[in-house]
Structures are given as structure tokens and as C-alpha cells.
N, C-alpha and C. Protein backbone atom coordinates (compact mmCIF):
# COMPACT_ATOMS: atom_id res chain seq x y z
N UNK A 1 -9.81 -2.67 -9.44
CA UNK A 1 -8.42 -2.56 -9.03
C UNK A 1 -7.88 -1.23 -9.51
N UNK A 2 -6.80 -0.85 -8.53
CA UNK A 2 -6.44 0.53 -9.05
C UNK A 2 -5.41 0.62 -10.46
N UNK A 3 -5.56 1.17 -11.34
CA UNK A 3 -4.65 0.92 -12.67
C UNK A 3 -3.31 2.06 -12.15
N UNK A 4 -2.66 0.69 -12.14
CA UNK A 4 -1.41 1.15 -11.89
C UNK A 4 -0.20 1.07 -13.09
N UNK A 5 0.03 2.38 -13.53
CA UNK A 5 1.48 2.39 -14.71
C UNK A 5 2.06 1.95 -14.39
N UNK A 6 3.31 1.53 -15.61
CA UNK A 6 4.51 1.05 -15.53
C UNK A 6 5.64 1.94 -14.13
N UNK A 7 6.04 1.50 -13.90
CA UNK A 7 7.42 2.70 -13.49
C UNK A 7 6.69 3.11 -12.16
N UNK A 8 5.54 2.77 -11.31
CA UNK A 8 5.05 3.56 -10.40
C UNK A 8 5.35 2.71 -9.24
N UNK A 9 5.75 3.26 -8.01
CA UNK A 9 6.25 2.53 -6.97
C UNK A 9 4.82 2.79 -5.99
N UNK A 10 5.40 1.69 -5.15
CA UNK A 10 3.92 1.95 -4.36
C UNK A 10 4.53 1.54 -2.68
N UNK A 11 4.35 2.84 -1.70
CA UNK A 11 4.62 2.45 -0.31
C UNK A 11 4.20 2.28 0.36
N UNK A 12 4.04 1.68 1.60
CA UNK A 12 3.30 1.61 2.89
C UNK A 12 3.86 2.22 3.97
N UNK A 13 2.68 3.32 4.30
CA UNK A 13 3.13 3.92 5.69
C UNK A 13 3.50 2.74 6.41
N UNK A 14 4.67 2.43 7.39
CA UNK A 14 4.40 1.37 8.20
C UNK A 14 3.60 2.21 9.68
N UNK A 15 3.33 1.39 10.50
CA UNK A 15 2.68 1.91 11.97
C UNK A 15 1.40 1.71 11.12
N UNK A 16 0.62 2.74 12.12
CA UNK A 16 -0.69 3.10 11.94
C UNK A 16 -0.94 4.47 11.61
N UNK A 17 -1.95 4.75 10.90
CA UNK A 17 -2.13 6.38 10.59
C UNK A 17 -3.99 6.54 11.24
N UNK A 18 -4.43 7.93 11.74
CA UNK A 18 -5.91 8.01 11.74
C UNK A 18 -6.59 7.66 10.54
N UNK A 19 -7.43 6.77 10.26
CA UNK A 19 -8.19 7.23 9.23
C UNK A 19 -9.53 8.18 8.84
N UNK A 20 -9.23 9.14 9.72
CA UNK A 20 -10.06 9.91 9.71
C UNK A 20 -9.65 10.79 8.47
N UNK A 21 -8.12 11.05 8.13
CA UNK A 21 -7.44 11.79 7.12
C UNK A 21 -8.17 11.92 5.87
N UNK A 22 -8.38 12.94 5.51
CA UNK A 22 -8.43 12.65 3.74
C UNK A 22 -7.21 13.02 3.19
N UNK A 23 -7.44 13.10 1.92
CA UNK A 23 -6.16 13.18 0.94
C UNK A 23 -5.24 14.17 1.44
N UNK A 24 -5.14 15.62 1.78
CA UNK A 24 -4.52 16.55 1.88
C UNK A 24 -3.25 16.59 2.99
N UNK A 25 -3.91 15.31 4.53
CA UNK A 25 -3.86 15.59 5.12
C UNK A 25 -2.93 13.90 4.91
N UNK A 26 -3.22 12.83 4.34
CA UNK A 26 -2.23 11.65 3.96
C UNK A 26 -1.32 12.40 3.50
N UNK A 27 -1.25 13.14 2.61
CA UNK A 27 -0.17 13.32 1.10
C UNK A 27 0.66 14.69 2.03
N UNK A 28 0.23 15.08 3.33
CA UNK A 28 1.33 15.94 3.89
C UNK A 28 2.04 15.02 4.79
N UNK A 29 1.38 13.96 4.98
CA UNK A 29 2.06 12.52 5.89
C UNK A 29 3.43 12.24 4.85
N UNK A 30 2.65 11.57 3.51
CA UNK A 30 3.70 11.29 2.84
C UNK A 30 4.66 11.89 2.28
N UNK A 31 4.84 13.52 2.63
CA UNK A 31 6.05 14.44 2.22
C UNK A 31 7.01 13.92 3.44
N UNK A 32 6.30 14.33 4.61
CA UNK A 32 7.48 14.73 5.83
C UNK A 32 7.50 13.55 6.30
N UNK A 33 6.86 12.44 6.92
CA UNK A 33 7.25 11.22 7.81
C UNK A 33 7.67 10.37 6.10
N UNK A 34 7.35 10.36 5.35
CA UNK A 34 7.95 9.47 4.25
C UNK A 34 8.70 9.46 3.24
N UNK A 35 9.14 11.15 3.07
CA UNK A 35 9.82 11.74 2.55
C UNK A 35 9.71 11.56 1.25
N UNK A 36 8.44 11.37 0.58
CA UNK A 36 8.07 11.20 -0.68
C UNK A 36 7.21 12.40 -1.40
N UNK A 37 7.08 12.41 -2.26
CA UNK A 37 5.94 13.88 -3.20
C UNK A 37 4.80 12.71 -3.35
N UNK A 38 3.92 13.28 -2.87
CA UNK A 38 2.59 12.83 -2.89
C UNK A 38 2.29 13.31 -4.10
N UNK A 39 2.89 14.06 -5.00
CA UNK A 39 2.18 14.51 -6.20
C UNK A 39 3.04 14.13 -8.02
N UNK A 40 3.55 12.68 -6.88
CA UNK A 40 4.84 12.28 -8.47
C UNK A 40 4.41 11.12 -8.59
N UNK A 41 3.20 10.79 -8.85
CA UNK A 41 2.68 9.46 -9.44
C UNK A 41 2.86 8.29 -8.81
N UNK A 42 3.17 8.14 -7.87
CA UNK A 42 3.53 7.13 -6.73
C UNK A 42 2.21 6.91 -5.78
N UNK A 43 1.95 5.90 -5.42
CA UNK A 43 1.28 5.23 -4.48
C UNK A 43 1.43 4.76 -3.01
N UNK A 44 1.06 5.72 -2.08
CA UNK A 44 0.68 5.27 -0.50
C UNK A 44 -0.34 5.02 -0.02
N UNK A 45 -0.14 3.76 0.72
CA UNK A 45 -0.77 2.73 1.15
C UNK A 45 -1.09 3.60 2.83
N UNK A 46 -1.73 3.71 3.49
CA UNK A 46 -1.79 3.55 5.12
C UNK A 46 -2.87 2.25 5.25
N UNK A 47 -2.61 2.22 6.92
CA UNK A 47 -3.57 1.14 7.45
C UNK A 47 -4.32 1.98 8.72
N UNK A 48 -5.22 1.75 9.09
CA UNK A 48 -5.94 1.92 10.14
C UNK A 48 -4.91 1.24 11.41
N UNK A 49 -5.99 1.64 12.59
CA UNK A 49 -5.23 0.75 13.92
C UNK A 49 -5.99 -0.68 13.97
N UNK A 50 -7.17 -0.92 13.46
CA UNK A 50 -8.06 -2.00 13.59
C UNK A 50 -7.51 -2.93 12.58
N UNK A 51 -6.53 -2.74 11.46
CA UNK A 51 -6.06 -3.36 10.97
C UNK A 51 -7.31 -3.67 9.67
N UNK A 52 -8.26 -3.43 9.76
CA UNK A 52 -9.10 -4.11 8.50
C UNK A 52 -9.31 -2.89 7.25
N UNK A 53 -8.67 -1.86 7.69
CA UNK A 53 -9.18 -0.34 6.83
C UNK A 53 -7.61 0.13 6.22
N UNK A 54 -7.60 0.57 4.69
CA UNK A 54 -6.25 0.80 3.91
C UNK A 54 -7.25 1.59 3.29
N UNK A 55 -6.43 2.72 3.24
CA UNK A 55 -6.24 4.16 2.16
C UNK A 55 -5.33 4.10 1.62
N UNK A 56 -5.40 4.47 0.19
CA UNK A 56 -4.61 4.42 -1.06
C UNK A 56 -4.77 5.97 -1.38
N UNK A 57 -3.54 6.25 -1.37
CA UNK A 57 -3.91 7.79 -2.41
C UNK A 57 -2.94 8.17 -3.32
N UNK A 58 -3.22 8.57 -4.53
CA UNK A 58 -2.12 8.47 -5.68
C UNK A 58 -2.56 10.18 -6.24
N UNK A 59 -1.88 10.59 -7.25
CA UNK A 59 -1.87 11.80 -7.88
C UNK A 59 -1.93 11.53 -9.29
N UNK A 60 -2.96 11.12 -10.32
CA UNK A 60 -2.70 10.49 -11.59
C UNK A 60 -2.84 11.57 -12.84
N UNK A 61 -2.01 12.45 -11.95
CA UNK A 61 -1.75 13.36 -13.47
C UNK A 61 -2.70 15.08 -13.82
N UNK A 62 -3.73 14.18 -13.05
CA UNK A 62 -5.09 15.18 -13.09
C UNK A 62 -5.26 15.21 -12.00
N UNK A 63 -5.82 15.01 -11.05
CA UNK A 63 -6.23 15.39 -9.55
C UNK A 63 -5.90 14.10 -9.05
N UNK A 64 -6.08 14.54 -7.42
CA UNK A 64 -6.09 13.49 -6.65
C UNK A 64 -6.94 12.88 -6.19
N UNK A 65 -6.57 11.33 -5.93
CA UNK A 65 -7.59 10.25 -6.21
C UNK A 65 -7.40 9.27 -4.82
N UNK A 66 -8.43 8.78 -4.05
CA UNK A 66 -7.99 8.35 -3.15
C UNK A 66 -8.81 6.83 -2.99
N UNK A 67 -8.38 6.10 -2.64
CA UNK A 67 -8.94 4.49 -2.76
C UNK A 67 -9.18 4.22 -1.21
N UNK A 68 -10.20 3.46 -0.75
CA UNK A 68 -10.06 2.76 0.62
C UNK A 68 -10.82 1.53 0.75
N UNK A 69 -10.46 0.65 1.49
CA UNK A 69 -11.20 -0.63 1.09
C UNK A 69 -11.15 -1.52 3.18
N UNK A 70 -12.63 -1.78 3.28
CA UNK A 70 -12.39 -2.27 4.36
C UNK A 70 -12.99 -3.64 4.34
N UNK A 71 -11.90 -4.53 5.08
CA UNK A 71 -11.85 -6.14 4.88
C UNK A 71 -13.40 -6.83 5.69
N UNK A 72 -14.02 -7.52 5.57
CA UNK A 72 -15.37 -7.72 6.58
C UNK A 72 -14.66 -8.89 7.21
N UNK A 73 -14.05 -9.53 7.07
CA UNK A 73 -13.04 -10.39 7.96
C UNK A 73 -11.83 -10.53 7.79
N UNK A 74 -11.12 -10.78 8.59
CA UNK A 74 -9.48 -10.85 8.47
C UNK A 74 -8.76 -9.08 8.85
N UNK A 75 -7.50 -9.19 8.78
CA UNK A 75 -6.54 -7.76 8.63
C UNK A 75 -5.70 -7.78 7.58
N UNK A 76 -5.40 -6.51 7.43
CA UNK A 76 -4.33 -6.42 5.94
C UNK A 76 -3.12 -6.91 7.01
N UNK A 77 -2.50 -7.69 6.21
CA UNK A 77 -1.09 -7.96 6.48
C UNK A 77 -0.27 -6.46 6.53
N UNK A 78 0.98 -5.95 7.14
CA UNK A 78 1.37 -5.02 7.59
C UNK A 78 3.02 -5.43 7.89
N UNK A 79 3.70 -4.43 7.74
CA UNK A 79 5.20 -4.61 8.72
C UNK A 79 4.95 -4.36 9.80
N UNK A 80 5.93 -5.10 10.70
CA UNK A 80 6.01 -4.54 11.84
C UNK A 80 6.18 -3.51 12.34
N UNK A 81 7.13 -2.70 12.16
CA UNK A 81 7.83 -1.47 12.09
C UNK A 81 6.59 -0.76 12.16
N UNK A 82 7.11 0.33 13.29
CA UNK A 82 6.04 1.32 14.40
C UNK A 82 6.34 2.50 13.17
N UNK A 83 7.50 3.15 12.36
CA UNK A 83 7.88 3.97 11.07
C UNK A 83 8.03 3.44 10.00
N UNK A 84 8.19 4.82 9.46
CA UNK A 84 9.01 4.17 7.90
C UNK A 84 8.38 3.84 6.88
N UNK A 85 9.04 3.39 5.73
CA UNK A 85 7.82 3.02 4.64
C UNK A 85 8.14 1.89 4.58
N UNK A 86 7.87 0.76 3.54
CA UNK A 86 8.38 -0.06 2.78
C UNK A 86 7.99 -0.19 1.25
N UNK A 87 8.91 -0.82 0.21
CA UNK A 87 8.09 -0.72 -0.80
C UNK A 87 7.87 -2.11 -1.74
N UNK A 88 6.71 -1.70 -2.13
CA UNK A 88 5.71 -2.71 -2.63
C UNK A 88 6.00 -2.75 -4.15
N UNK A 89 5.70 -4.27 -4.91
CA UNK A 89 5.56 -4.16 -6.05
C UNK A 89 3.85 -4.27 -6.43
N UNK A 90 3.36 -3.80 -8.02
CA UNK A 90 2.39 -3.71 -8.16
C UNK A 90 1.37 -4.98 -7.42
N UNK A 91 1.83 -6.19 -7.62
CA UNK A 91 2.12 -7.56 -7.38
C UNK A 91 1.22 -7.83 -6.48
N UNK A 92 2.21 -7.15 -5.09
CA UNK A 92 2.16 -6.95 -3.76
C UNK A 92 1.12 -6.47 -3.31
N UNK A 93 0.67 -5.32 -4.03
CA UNK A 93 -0.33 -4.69 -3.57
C UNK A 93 -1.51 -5.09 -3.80
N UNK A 94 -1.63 -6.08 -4.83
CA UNK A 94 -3.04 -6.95 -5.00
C UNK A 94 -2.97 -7.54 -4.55
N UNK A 95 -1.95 -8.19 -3.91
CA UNK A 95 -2.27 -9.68 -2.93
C UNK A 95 -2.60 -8.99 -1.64
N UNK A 96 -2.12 -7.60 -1.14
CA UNK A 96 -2.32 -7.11 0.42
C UNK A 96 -3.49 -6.42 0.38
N UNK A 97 -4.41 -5.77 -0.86
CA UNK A 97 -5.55 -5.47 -1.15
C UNK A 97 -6.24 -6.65 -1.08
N UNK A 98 -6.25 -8.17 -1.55
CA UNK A 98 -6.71 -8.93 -1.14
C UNK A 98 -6.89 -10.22 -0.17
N UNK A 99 -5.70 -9.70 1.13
CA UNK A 99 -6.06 -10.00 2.05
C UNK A 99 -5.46 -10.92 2.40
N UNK A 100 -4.25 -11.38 1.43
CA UNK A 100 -3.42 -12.41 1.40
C UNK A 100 -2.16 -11.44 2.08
N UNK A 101 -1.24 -12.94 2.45
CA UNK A 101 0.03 -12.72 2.73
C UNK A 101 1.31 -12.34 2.00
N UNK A 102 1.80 -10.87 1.33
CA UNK A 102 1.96 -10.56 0.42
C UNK A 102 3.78 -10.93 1.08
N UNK A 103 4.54 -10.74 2.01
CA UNK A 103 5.63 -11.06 2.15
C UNK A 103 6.24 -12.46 1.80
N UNK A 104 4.98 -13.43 2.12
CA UNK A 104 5.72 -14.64 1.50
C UNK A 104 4.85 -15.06 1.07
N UNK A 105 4.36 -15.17 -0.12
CA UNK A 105 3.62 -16.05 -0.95
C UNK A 105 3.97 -17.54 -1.73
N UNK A 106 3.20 -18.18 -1.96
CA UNK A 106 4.12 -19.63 -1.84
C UNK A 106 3.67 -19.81 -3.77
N UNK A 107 4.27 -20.30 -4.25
CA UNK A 107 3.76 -20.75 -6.13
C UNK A 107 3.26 -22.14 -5.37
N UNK A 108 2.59 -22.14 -6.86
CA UNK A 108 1.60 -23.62 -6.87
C UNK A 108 2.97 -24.77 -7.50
N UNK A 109 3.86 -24.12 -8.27
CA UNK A 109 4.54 -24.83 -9.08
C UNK A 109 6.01 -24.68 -8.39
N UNK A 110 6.55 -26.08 -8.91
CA UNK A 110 8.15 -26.69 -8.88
C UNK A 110 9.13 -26.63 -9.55
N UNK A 111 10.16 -25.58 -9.58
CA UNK A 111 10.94 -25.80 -10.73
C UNK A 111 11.56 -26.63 -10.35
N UNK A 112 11.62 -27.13 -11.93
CA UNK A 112 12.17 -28.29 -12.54
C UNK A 112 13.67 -28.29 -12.26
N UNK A 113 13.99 -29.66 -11.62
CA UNK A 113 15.29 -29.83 -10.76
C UNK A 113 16.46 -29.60 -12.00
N UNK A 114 17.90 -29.09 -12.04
CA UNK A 114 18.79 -29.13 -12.63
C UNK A 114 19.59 -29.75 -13.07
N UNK A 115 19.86 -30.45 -14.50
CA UNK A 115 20.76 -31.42 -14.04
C UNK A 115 20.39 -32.23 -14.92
């Protein structure tokens, strides 16, 4: 899993991006369509169009580092939204790295009624 600090936000291109990109060519995505610094410790997410392929690329201080992980069944869950970002908690991003439904996830447990 990617070690993610305190304080680090993590976005998702929404749409689709090529994944043909490497880093240089994400992290100029994520200046101008996302309006973020690819080089301030923050985390972007893209997805492929096939839906089973996510690039991660972060800046951890020392160089840049880029993650990709492709699903052998299923798709990463995704927004709808053709733009834009959205943002993720660390949380989030392990449940959409693993393939789960990270917008609504359900607890196993009941809180205890009030009263």
C-alpha cells in the first residue's frame, strides 16, 4: 500500500485519462485540468477508459513516484463526472484500490439506539 502522511489529500481525475502517460505528462494534467501542484505532496489518482487500470502519482519529497495497479476482474469504482476532481480520504483510497465501493460503504456494526 502506498504510505500515505498525515495531512495529504488525495484526488481523482474524474473522466478518463490515456494511460499511456507517465509521470511528467499526469503531473502537467494535474497542474492545468486540476489545478493542483503535482509537486506538494498530494496524491492523483487517474483511471484508464477500460476502467480496470489506476495510476497514482505523488511527489514524496525526493522524486517522483508513480503507482499503477490493474484489477484482473471487476472496475475501479469512479465518479461520474466526464471533469474535475474529487477528493478522497486516505480511507477511500484503499477501499477504491481494492476494488470496493468506496462512496458508500456499509459498517458491519449498529449503533446503539439512544435513549
Amino acid at each position: 500500500m502506498i504510505p500515505v502522511p498525515a495531512n495529504t489529500r488525495v484526488w481523482l481525475a474524474a473522466g478518463v485519462t490515456d494511460m499511456r502517460k507517465g509521470f511528467a505528462s499526469l503531473a502537467a494534467q494535474a497542474e492545468a485540468v486540476l489545478k493542483q501542484d503535482p509537486f506538494g505532496g498530494h496524491l492523483f489518482v487517474f483511471r484508464g477508459r477500460r476502467g480496470d487500470l489506476v495510476k497514482v502519482i505523488w511527489w514524496d519529497g525526493q522524486g517522483a513516484c508513480m503507482f499503477m495497479k490493474r484489477l484482473e476482474r471487476g472496475r475501479f469504482v469512479w465518479p461520474s463526472a466526464k471533469e474535475g476532481k474529487v477528493a478522497l480520504t486516505p480511507a477511500q483510497l484503499s477501499m477504491l484500490l481494492e476494488g470496493i465501493d468506496w462512496r458508500a460503504p456499509e459498517r458491519t456494526w449498529r449503533p446503539l439506539a439512544a435513549g
